[in-house]
N, C-alpha and C. Protein backbone atom coordinates (compact mmCIF):
# COMPACT_ATOMS: atom_id res chain seq x y z
N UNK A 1 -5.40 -34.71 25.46
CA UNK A 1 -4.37 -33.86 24.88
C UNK A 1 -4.84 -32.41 24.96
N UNK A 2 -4.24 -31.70 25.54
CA UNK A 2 -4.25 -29.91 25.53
C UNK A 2 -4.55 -29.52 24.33
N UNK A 3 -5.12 -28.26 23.72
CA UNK A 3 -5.42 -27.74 22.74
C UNK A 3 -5.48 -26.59 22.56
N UNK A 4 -5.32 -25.82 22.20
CA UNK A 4 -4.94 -23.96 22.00
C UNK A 4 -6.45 -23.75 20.69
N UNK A 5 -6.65 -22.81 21.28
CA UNK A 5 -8.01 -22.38 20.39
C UNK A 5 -7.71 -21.04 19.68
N UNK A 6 -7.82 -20.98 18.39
CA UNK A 6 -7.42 -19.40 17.86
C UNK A 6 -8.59 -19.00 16.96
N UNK A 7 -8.85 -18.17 17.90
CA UNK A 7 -10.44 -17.23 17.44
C UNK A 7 -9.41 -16.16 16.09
N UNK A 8 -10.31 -16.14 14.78
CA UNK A 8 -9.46 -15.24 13.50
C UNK A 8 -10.21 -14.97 12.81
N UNK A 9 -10.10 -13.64 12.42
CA UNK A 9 -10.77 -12.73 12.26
C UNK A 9 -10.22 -12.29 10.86
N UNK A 10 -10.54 -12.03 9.53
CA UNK A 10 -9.75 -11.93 8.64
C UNK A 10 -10.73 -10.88 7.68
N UNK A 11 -10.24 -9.83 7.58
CA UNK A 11 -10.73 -8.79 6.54
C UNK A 11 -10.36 -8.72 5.25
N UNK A 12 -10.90 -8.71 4.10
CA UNK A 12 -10.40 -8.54 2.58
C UNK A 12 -10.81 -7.37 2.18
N UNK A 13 -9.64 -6.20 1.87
CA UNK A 13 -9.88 -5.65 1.23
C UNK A 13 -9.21 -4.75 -0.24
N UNK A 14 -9.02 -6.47 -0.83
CA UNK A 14 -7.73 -6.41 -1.24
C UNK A 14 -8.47 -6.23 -3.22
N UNK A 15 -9.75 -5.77 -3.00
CA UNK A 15 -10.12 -6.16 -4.62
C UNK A 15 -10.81 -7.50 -5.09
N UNK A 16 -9.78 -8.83 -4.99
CA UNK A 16 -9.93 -9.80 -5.35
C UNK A 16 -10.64 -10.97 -4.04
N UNK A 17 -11.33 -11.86 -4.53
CA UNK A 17 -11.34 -12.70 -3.47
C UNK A 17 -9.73 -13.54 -2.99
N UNK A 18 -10.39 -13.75 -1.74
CA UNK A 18 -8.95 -14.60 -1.47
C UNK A 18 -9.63 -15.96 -1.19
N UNK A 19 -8.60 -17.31 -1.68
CA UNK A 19 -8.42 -18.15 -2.03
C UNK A 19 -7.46 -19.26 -1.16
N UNK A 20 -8.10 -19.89 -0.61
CA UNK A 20 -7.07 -21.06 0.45
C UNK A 20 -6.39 -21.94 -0.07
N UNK A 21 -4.99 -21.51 -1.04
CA UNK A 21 -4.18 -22.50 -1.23
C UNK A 21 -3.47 -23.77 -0.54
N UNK A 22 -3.21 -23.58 0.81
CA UNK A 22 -2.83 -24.14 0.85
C UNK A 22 -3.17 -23.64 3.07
N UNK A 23 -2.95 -24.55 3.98
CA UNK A 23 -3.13 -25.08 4.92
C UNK A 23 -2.86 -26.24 6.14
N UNK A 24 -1.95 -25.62 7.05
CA UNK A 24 -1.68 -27.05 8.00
C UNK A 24 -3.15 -27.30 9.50
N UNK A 25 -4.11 -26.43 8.71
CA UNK A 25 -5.51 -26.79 9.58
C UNK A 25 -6.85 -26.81 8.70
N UNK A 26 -7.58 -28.12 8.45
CA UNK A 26 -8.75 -27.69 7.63
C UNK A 26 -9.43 -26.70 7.65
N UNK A 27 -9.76 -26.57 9.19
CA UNK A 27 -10.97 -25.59 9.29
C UNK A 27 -10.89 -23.82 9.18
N UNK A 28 -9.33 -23.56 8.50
CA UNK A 28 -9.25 -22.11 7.66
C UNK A 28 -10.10 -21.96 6.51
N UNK A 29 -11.07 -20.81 6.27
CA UNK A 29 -11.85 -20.14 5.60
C UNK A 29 -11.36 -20.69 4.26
N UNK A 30 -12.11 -21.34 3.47
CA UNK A 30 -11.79 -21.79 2.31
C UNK A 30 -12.01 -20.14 1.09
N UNK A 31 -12.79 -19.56 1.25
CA UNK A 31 -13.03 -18.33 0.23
C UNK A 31 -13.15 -17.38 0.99
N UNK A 32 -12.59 -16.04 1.10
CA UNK A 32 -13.14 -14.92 1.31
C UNK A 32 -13.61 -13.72 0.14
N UNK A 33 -14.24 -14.20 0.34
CA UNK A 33 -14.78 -12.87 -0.78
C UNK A 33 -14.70 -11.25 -0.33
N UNK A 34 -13.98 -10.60 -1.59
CA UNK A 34 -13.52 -9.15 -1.74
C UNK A 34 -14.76 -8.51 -0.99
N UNK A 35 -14.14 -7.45 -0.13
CA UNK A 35 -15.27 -6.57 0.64
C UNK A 35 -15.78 -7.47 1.90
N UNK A 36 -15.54 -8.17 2.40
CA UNK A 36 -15.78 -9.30 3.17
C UNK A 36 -15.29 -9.52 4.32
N UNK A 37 -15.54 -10.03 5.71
CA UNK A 37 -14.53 -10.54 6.47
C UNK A 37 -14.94 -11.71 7.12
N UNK A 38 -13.95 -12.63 7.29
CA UNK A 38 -14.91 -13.64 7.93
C UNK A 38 -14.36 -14.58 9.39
N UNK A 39 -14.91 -14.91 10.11
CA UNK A 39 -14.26 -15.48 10.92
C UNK A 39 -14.34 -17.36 11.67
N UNK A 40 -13.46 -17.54 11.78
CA UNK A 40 -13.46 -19.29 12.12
C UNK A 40 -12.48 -19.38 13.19
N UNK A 41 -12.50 -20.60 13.73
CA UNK A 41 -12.03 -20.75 14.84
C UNK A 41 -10.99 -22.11 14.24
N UNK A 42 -9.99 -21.97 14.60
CA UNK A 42 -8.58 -22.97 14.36
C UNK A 42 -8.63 -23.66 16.21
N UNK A 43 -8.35 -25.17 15.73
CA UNK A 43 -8.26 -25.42 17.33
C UNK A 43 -7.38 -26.85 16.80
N UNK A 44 -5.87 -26.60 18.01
CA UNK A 44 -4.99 -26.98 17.42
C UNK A 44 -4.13 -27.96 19.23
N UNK A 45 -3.76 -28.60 18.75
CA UNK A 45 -2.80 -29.78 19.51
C UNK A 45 -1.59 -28.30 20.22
N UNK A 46 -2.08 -28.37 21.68
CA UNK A 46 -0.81 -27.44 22.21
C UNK A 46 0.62 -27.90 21.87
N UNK A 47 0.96 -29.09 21.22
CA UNK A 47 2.06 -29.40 21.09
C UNK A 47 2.65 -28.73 19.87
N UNK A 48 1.57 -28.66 18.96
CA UNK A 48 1.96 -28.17 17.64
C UNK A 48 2.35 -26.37 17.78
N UNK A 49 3.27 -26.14 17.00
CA UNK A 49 4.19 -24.55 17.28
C UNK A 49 3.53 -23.93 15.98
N UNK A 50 2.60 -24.12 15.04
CA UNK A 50 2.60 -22.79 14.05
C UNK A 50 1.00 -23.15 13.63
N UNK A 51 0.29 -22.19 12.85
CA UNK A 51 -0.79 -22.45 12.07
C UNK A 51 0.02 -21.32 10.68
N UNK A 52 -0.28 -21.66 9.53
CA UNK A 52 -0.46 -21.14 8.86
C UNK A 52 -0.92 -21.02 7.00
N UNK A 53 -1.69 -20.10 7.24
CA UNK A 53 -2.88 -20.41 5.72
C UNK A 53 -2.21 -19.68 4.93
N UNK A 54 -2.10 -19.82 3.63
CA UNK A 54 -1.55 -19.14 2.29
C UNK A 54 -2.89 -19.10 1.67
N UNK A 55 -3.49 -17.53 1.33
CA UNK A 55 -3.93 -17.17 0.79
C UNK A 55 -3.91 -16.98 -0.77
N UNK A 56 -4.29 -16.81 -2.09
CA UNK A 56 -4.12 -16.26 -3.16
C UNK A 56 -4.84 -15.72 -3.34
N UNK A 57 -4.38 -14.33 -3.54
CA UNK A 57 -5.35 -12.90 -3.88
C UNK A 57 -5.17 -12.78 -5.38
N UNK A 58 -6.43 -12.97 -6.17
CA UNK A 58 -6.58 -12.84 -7.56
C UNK A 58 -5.86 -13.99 -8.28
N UNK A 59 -5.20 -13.22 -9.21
CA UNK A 59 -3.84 -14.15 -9.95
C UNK A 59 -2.53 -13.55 -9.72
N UNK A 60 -2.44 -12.97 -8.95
CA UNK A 60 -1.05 -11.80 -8.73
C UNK A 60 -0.22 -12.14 -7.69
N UNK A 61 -0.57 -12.77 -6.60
CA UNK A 61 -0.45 -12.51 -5.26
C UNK A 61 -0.46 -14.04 -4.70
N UNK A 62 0.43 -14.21 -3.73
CA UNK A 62 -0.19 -14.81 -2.53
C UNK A 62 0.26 -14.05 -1.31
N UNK A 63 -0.80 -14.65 -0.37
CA UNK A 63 -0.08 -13.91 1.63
C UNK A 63 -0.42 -15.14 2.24
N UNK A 64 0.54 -15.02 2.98
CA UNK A 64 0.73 -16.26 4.15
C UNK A 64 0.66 -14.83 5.67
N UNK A 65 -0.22 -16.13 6.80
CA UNK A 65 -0.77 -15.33 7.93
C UNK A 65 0.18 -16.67 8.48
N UNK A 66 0.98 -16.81 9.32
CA UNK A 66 1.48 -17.56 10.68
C UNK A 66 1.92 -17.01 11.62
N UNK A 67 1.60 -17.61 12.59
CA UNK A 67 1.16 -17.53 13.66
C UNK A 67 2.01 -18.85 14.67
N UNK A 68 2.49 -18.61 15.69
CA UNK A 68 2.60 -19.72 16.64
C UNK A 68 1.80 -19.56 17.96
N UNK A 69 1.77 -21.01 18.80
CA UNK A 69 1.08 -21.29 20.21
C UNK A 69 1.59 -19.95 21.45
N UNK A 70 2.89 -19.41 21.15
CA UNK A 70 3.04 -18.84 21.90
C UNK A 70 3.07 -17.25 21.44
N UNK A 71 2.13 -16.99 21.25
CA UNK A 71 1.77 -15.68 20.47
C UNK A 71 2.89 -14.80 19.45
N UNK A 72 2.90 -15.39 18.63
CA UNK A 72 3.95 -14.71 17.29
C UNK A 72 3.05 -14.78 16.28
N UNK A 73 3.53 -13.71 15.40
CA UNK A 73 3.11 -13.18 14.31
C UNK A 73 3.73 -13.11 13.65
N UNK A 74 3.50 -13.26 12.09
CA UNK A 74 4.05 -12.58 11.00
C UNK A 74 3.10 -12.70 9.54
N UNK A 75 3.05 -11.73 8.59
CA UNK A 75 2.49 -12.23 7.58
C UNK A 75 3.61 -11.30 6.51
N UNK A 76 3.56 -11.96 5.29
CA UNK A 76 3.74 -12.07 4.13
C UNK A 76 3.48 -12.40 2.88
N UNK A 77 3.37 -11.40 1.69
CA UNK A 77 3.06 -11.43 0.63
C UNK A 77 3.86 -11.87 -0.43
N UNK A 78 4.20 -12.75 -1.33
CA UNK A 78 4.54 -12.95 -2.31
C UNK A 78 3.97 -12.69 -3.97
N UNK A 79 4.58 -12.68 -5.02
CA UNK A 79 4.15 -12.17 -6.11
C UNK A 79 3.76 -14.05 -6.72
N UNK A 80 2.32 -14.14 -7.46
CA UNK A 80 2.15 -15.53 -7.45
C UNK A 80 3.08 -16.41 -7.79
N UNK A 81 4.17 -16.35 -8.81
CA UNK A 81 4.90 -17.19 -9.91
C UNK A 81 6.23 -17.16 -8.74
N UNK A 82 6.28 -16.12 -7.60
CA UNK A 82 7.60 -16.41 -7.06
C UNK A 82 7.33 -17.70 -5.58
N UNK A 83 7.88 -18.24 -5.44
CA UNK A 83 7.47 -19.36 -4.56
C UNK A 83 7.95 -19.01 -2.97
N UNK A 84 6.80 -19.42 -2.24
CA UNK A 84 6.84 -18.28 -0.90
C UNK A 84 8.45 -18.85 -0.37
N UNK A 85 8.80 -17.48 0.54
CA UNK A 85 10.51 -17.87 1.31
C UNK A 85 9.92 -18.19 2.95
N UNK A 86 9.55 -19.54 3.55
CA UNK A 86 9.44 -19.48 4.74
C UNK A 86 10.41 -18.83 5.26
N UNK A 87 11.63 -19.03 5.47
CA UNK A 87 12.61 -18.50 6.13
C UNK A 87 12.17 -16.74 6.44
N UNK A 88 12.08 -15.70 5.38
CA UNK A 88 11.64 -14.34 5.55
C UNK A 88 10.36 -14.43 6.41
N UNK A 89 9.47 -15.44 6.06
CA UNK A 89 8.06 -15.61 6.61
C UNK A 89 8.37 -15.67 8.40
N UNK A 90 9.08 -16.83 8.60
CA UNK A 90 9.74 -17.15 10.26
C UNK A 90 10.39 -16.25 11.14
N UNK A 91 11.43 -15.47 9.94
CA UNK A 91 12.38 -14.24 10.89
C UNK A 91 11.70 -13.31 10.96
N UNK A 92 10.21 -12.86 10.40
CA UNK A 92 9.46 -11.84 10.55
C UNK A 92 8.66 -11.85 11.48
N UNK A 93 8.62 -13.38 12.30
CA UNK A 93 7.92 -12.93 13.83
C UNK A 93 7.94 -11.96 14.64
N UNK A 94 6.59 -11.74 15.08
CA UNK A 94 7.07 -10.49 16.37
C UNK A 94 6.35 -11.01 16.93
N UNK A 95 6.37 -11.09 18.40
CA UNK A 95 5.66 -11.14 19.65
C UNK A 95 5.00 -10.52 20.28
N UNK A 96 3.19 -10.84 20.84
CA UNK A 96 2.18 -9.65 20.75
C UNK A 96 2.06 -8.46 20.41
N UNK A 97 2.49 -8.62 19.03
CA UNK A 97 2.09 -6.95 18.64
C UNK A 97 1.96 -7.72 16.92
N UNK A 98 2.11 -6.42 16.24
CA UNK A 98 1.55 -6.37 14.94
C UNK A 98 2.36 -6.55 14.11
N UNK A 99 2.32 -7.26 12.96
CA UNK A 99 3.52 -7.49 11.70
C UNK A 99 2.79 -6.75 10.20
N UNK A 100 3.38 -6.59 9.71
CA UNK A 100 3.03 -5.91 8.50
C UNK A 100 3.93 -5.87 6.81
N UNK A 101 3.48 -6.12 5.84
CA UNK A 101 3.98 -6.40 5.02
C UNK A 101 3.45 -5.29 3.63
N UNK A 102 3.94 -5.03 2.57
CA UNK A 102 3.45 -4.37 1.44
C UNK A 102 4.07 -4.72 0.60
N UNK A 103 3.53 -5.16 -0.47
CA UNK A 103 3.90 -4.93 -1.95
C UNK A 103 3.29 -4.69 -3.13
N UNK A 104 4.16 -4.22 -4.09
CA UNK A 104 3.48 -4.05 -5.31
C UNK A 104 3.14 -4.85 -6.47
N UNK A 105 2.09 -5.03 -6.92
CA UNK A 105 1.76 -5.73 -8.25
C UNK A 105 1.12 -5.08 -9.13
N UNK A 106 1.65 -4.87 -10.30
CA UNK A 106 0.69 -4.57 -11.51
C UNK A 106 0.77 -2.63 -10.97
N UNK A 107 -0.83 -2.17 -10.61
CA UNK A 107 -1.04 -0.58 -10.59
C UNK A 107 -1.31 -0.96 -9.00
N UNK A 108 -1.33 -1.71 -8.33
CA UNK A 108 -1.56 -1.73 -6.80
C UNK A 108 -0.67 -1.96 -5.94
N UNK A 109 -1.04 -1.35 -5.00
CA UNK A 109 0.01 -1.66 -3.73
C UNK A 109 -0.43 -2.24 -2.76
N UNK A 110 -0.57 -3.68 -2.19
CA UNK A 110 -1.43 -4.40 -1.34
C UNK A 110 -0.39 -4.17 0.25
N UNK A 111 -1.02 -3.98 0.97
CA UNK A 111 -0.93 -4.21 2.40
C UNK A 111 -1.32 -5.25 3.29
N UNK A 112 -0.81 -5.44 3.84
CA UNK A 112 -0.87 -6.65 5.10
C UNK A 112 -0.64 -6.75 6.24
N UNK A 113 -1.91 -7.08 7.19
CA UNK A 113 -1.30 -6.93 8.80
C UNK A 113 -1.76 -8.10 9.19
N UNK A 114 -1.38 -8.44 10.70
CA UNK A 114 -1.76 -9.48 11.56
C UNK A 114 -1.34 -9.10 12.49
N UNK A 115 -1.99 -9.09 13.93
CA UNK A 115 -1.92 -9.25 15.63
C UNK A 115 -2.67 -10.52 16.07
N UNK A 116 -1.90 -10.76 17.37
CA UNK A 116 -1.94 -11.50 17.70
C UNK A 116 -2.29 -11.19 19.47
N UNK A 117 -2.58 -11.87 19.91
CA UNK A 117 -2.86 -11.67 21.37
C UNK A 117 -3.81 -12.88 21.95
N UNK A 118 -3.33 -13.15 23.16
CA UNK A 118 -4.21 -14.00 24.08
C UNK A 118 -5.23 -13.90 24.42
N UNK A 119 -6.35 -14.80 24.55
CA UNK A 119 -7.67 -14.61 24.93
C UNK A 119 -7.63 -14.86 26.29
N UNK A 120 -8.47 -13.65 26.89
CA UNK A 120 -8.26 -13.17 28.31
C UNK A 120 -8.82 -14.60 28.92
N UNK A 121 -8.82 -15.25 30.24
CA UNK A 121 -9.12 -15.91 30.77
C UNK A 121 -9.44 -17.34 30.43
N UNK A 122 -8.75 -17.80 29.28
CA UNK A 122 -8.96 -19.38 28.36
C UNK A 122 -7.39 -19.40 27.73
N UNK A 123 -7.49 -20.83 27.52
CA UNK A 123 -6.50 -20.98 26.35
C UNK A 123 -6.56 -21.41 25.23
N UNK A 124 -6.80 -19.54 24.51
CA UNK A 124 -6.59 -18.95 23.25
C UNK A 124 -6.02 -17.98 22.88
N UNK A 125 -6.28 -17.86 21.87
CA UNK A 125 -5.28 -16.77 21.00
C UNK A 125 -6.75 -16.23 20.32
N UNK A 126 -6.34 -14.61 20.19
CA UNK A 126 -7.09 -13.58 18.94
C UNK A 126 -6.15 -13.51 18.17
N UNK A 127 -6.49 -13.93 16.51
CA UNK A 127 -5.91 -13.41 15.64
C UNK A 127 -6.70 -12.55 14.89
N UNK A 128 -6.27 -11.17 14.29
CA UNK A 128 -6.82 -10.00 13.58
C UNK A 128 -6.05 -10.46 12.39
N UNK A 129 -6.40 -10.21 11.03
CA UNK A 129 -5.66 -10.21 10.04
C UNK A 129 -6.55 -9.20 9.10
N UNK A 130 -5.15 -8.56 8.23
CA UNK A 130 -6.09 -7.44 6.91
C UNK A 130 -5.39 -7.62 5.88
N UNK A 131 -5.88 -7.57 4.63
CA UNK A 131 -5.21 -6.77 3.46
C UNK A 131 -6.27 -6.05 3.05
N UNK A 132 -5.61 -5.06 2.08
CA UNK A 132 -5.98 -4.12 0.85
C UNK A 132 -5.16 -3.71 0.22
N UNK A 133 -5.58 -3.05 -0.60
CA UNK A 133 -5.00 -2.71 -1.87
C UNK A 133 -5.07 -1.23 -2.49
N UNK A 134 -4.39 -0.03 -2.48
CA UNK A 134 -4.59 0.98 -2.97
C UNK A 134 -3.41 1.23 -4.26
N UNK A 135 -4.51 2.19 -4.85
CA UNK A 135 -3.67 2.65 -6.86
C UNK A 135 -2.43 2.38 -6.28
N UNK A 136 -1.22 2.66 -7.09
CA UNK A 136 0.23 3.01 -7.01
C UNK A 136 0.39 3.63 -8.39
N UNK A 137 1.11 4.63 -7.78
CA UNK A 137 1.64 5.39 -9.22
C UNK A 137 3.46 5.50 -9.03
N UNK A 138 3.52 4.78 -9.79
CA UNK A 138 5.03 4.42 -10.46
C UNK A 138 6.07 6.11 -10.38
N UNK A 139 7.03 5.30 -9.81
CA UNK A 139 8.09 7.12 -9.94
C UNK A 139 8.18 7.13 -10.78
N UNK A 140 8.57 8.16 -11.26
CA UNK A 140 8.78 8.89 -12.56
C UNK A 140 10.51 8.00 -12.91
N UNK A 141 10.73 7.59 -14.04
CA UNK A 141 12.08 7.16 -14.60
C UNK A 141 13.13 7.76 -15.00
N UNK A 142 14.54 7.43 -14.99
CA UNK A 142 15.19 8.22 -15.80
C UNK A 142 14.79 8.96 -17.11
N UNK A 143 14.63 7.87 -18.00
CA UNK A 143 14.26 8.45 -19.68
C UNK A 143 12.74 9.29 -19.53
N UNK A 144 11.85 9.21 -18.39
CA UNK A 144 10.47 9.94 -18.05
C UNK A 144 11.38 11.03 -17.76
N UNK A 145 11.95 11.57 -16.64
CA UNK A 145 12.26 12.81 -16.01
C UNK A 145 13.35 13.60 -17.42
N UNK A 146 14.17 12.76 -18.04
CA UNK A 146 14.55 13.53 -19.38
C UNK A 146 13.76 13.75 -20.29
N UNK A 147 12.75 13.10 -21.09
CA UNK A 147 11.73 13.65 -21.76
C UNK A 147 10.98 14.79 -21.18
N UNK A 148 10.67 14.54 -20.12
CA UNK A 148 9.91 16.05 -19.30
C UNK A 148 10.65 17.12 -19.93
N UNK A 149 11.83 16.95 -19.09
CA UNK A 149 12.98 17.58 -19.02
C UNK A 149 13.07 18.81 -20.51
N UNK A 150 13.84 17.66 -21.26
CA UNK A 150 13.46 18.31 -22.99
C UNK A 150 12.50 19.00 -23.61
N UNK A 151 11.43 18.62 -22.85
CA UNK A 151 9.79 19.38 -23.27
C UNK A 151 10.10 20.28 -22.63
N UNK A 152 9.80 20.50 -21.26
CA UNK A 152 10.37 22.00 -20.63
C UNK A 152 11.29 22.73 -21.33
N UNK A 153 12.71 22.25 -21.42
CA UNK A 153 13.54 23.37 -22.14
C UNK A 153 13.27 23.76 -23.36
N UNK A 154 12.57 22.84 -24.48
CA UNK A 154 12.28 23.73 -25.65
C UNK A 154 11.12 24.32 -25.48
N UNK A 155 10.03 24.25 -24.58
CA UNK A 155 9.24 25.55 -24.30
C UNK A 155 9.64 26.38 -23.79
N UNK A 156 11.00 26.34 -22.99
CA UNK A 156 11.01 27.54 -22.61
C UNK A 156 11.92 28.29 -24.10
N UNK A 157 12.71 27.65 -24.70
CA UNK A 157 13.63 28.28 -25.88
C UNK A 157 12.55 28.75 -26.35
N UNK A 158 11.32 27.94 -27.02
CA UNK A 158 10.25 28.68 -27.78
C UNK A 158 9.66 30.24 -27.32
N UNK A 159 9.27 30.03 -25.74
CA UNK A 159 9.33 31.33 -25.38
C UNK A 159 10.12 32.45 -25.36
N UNK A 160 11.29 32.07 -25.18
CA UNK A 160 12.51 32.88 -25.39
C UNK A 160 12.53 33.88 -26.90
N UNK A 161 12.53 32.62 -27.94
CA UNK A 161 12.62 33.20 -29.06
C UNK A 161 11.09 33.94 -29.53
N UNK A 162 10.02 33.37 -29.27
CA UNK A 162 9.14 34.79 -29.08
C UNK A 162 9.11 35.60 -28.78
N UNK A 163 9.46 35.95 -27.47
CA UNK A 163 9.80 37.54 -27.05
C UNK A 163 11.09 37.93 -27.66
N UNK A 164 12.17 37.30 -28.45
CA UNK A 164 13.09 37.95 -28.82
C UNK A 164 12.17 38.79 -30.46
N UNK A 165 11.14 37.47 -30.88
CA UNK A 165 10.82 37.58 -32.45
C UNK A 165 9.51 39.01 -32.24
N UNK A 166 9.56 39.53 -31.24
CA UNK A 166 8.22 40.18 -30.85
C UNK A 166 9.09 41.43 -30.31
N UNK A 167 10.32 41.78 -29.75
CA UNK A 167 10.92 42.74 -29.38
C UNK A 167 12.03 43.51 -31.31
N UNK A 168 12.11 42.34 -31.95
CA UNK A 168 13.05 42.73 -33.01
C UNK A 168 11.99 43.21 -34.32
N UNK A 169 10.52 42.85 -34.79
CA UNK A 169 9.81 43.18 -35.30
C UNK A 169 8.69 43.88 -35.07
N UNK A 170 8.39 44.94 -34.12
CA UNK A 170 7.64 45.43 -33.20
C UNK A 170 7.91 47.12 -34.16
């Protein structure tokens, strides 16, 4: 039986370790530990059309990396308690090139990539995969931008009426 070999390459730099929930190949990286990258080799029945590992980053998060035999990509992040949407996961294929995903949890904003590409002269596949995680600072809100708001205008009235209380008793 034919077999497709996928050399993967997986960077964390997402804070938390990541965590192998779940898997349609044993030999995906059971732990990656935060700051880390690690790599394993998936080797899979050419008949079969997808690999893909669901990660859980911390308690916040999961990302799913899939991948098919004929070089597609996509990854996606979910928030943990919401239950992943293959369907968004599937229509987000792209073909040799790069997929990318972001979202927010909590004060962070995690990122996600994956490429994909053929291994020159064999039959395999390179998979690259990343996350991380940088601060997020929240827009400012309605009731935020009116409180500002209110503070500004009575400093400026306060100023106002100082130079009026400083021009009339002078």
């Amino acid at each position: 039986m034919a077999t497709i070999t996928t050399e993967c390459t997986i960077t964390n730099d997402a804070g938390h370790n990541l965590v192998l929930s779940s898997s349609n190949y044993e030999t995906a990286a059971e732990t990656i530990k935060k700051a880390e990258t690690t790599t394993f080799t998936l080797t899979m029945p050419a008949i079969y059309l997808n690999a893909a590992p669901v990660y859980e980053v911390g308690s916040s998060l999961r990302w799913i990396i899939f991948w098919t035999t004929d070089n597609q990509v996509s990854t996606k992040m979910f928030k943990i308690n919401d239950p992943p949407d293959w369907k968004k996961v599937a229509n987000n294929l792209i073909s040799h090139h790069k997929s990318e995903d972001r979202l927010i949890s909590g004060d962070f904003q995690y990122t996600a990539w994956a490429s994909i590409e053929s291994q020159p002269n064999s039959n395999g596949q390179v998979l690259t995969a990343n996350i991380y995680a940088t601060a997020h600072k929240p827009r400012p809100t309605l009731p935020m931008v009116i409180r500002m708001g209110t503070i500004f205008i009575f400093f400026y009235i306060l100023i106002i009426l100082q130079s009026k209380y400083d021009e009339i008793y002078k």
